[in-house]
N, C-alpha and C. Protein backbone atom coordinates (compact mmCIF):
# COMPACT_ATOMS: atom_id res chain seq x y z
N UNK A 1 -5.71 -3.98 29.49
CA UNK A 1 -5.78 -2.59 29.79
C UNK A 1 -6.04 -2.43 31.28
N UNK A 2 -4.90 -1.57 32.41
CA UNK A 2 -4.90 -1.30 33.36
C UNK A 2 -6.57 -0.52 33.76
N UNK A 3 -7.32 -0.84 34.95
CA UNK A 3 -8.69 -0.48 34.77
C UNK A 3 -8.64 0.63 35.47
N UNK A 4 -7.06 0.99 36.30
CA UNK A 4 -6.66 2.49 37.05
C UNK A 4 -5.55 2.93 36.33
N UNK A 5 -4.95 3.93 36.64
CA UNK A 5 -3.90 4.67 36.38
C UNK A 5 -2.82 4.17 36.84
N UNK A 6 -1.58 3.48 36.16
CA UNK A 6 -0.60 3.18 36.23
C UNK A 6 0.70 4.15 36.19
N UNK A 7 1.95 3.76 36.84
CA UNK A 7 2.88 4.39 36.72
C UNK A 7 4.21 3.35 36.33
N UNK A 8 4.57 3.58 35.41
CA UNK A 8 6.04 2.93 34.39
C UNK A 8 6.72 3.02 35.58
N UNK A 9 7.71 2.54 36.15
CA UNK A 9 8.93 2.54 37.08
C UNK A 9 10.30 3.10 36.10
N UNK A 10 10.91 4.18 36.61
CA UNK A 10 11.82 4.62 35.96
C UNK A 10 12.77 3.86 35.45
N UNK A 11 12.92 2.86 36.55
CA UNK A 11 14.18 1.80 36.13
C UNK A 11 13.68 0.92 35.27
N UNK A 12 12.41 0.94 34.30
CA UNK A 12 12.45 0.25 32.92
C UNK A 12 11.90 0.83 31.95
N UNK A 13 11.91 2.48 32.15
CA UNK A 13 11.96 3.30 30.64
C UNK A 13 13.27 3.65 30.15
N UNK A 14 13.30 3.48 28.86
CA UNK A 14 14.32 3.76 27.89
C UNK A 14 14.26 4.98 26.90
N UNK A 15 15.14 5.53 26.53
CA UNK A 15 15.11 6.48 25.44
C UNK A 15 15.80 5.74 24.88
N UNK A 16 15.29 5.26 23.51
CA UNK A 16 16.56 4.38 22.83
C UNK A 16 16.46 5.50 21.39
N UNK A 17 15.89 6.55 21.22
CA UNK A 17 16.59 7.46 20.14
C UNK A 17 16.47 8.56 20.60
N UNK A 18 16.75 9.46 19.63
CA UNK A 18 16.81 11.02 19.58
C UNK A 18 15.86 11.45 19.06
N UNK A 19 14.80 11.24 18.48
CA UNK A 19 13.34 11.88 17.74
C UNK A 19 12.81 12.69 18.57
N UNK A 20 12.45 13.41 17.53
CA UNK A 20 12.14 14.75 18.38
C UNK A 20 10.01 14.30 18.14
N UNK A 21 10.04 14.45 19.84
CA UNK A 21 8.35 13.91 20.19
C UNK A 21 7.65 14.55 19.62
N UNK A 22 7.85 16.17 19.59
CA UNK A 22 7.25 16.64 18.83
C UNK A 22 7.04 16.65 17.39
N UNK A 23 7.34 15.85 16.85
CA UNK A 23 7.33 15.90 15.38
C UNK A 23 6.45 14.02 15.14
N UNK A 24 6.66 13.78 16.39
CA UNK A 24 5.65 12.00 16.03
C UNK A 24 4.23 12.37 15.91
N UNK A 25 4.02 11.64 14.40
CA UNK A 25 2.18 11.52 15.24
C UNK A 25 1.96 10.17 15.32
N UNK A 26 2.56 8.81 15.35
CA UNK A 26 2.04 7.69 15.01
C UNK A 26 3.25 6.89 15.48
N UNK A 27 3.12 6.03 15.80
CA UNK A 27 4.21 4.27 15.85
C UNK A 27 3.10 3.13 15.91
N UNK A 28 4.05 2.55 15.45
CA UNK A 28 3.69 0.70 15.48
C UNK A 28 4.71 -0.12 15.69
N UNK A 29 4.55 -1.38 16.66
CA UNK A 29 5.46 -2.34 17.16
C UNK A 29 5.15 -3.61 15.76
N UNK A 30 6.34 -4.39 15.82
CA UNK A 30 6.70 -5.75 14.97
C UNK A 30 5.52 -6.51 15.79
N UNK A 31 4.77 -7.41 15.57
CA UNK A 31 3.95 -8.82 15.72
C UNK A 31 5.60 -9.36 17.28
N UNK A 32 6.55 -9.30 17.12
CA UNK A 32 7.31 -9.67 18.35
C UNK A 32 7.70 -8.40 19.14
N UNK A 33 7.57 -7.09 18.54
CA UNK A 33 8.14 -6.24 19.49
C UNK A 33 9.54 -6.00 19.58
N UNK A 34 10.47 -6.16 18.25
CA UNK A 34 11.90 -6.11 18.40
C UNK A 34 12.01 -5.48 17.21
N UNK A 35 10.97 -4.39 16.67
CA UNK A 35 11.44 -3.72 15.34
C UNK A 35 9.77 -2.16 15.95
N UNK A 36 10.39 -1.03 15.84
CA UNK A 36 9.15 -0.52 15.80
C UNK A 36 9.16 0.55 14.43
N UNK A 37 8.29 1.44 14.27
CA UNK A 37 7.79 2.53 13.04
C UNK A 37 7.42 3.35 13.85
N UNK A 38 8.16 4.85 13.41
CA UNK A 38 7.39 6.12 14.08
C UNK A 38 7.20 6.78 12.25
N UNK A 39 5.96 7.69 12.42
CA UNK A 39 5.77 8.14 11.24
C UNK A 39 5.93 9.83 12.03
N UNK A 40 6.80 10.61 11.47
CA UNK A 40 6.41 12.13 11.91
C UNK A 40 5.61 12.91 10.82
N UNK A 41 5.42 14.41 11.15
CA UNK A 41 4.50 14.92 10.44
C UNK A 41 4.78 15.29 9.64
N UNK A 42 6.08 15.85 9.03
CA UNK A 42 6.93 15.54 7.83
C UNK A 42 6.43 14.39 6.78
N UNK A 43 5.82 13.60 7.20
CA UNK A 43 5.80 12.68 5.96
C UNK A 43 6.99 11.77 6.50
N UNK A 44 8.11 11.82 6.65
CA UNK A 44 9.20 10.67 6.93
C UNK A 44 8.82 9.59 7.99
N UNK A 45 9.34 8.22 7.72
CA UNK A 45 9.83 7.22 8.39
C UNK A 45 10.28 6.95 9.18
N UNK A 46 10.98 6.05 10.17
CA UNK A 46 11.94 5.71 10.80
C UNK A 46 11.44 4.24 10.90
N UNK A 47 12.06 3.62 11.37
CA UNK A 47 12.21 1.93 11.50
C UNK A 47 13.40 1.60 12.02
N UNK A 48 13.51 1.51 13.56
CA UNK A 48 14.10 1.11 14.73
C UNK A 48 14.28 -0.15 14.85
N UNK A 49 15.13 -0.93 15.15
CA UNK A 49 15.65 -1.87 14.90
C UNK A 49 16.06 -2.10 16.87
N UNK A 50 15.30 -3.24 17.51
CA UNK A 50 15.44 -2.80 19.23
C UNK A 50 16.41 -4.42 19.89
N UNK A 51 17.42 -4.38 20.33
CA UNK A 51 17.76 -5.16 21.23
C UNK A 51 18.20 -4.93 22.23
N UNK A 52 18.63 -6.17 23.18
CA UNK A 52 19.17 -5.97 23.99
C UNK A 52 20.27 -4.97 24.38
N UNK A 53 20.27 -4.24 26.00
CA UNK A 53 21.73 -3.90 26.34
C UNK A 53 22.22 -4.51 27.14
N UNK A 54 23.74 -4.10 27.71
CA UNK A 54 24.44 -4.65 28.23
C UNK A 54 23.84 -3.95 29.86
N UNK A 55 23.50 -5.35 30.87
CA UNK A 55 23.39 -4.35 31.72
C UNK A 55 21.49 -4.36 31.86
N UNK A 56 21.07 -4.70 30.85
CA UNK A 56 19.87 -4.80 30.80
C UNK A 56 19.38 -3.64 30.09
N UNK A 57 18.21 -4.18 29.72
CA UNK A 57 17.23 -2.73 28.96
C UNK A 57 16.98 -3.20 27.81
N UNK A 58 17.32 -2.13 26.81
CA UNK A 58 17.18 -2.22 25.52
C UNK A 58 17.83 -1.02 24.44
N UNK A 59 17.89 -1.04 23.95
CA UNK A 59 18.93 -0.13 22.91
C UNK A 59 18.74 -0.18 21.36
N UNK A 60 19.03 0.89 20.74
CA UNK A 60 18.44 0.82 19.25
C UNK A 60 19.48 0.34 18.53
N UNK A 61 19.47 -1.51 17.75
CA UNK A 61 20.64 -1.49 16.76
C UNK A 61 20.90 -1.21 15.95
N UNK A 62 19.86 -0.60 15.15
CA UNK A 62 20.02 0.07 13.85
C UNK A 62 18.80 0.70 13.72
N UNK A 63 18.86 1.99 12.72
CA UNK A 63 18.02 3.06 13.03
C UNK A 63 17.75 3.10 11.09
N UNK A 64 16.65 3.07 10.19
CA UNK A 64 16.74 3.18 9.07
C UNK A 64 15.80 4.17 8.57
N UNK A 65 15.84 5.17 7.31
CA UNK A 65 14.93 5.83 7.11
C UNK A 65 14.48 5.64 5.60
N UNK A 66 13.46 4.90 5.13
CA UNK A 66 13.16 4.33 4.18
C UNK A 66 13.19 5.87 3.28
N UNK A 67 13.45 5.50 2.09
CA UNK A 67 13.94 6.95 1.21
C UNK A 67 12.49 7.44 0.71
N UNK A 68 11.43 6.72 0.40
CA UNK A 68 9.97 7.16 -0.25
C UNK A 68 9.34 7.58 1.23
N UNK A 69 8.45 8.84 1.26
CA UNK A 69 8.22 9.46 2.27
C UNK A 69 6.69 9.68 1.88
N UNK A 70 5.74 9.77 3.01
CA UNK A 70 3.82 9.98 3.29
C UNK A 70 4.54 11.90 3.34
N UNK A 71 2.90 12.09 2.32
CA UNK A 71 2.84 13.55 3.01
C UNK A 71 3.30 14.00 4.23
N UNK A 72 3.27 15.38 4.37
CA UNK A 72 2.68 16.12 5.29
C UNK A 72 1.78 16.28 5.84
N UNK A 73 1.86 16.16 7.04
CA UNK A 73 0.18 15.88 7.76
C UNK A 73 0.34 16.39 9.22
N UNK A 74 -0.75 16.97 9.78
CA UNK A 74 -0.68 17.23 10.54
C UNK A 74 -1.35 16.24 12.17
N UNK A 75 -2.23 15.00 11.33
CA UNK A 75 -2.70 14.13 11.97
C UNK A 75 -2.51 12.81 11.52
N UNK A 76 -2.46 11.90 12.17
CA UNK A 76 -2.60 10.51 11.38
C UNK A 76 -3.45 9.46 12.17
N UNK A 77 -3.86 8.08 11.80
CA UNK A 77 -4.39 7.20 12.33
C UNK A 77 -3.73 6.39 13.08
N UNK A 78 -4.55 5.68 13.98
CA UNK A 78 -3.52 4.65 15.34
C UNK A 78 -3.18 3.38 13.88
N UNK A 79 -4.72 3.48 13.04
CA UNK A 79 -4.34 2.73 11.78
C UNK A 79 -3.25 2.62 10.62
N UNK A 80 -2.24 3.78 10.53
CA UNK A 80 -1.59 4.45 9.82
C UNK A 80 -0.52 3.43 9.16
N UNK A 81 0.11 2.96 10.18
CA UNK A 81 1.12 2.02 10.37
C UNK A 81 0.93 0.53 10.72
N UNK A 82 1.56 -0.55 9.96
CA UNK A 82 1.53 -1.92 10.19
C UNK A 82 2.16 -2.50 9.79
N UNK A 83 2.91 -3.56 10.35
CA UNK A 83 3.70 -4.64 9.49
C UNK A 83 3.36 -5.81 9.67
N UNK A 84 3.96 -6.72 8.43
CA UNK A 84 3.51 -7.71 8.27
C UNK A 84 4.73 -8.63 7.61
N UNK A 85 4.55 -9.67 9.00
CA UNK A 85 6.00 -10.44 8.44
C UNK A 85 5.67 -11.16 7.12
N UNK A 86 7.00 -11.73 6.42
CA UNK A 86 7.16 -12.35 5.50
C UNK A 86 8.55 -13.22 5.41
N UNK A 87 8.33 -14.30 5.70
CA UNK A 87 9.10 -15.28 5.98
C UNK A 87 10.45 -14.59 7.04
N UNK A 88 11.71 -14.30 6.75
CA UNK A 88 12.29 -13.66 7.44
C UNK A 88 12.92 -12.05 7.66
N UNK A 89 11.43 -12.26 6.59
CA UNK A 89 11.11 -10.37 6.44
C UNK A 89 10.14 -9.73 6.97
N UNK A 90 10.51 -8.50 7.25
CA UNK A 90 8.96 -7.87 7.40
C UNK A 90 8.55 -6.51 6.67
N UNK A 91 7.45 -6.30 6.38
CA UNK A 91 6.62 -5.16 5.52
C UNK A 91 6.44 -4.07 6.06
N UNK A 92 6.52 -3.10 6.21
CA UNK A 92 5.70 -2.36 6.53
C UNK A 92 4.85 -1.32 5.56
N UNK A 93 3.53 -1.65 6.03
CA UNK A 93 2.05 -0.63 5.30
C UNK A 93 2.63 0.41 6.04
N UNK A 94 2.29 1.73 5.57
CA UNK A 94 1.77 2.78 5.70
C UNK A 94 0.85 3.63 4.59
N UNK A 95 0.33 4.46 5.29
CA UNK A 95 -0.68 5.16 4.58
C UNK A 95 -1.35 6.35 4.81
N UNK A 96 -1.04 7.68 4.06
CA UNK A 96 -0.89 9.17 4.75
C UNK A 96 -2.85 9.50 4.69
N UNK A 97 -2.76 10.82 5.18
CA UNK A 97 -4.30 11.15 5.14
C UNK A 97 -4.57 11.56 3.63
N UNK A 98 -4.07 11.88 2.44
CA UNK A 98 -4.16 11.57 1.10
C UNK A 98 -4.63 10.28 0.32
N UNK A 99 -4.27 8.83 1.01
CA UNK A 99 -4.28 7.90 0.77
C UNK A 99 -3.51 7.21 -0.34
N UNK A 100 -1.82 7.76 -0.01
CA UNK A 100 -1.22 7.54 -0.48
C UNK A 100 -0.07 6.40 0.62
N UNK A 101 -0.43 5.10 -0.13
CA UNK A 101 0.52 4.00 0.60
C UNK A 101 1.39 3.58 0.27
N UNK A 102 2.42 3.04 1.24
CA UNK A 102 3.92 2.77 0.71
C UNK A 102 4.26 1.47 1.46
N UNK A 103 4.86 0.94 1.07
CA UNK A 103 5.18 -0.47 1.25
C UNK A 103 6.86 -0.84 1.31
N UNK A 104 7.02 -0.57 2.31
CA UNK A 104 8.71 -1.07 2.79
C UNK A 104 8.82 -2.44 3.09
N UNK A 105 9.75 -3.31 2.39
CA UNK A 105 10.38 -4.86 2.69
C UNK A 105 11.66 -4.90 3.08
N UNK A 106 11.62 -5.47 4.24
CA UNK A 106 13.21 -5.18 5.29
C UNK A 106 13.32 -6.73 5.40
N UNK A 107 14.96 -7.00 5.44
CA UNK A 107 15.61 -7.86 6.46
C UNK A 107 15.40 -7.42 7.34
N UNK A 108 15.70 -8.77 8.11
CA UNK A 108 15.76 -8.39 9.90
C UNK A 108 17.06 -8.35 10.14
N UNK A 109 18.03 -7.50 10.81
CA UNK A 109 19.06 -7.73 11.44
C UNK A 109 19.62 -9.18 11.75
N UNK A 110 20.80 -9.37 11.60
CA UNK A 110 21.10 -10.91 11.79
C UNK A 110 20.80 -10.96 13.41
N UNK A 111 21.65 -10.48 14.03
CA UNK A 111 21.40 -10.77 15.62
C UNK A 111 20.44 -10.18 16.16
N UNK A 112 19.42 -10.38 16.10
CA UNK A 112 18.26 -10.46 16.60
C UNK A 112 17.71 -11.53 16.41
């Protein structure tokens, strides 16, 4: 943790989707950082799928929205979200302010 105020350099932020910010309350990165989870306040999913671009950067290769959905909420925990690999899978926990949890098991993309 930076012990001052840092500034990102433009030339290595990405928008690699269209989600609307306002509607996130939560993400979590993969244990490697090449798969992330945004939970919005909707209750819905997403699970971003991140590689390389051409050119450098990074880019979304596949974008998925698991079909079982968390309440509605208007807040959530930094805790909310987690995954957990499994051999050449990974899990993802979630868990709404109801305490209702859901459990997604993904392949990984081949090329990655």
């Amino acid at each position: 943790m930076a012990s001052s105020r840092c500034e990102v350099p433009k030339s290595i932020q990405h928008d690699i989707t269209e989600l609307d910010k306002e509607r996130i309350l939560c993400g979590c990165a993969s244990p490697n950082g090449d798969v992330l989870a945004v939970l919005e306040k909707s209750g819905g999913l997403h699970i971003l799928f991140l590689g390389p671009q051409r050119g450098g950067g990074l880019r979304c290769v596949e974008r998925v929205k698991p079909k079982k959905e968390l309440c509605r909420q208007e807040r959530a925990s930094v805790q909310s979200l987690r995954f957990r690999p499994v051999g050449r899978q990974l899990e993802l926990h979630a868990i709404d302010v109801k305490g209702k949890i859901l459990i997604h098991r993904f392949d990984l993309p081949q090329d990655m």
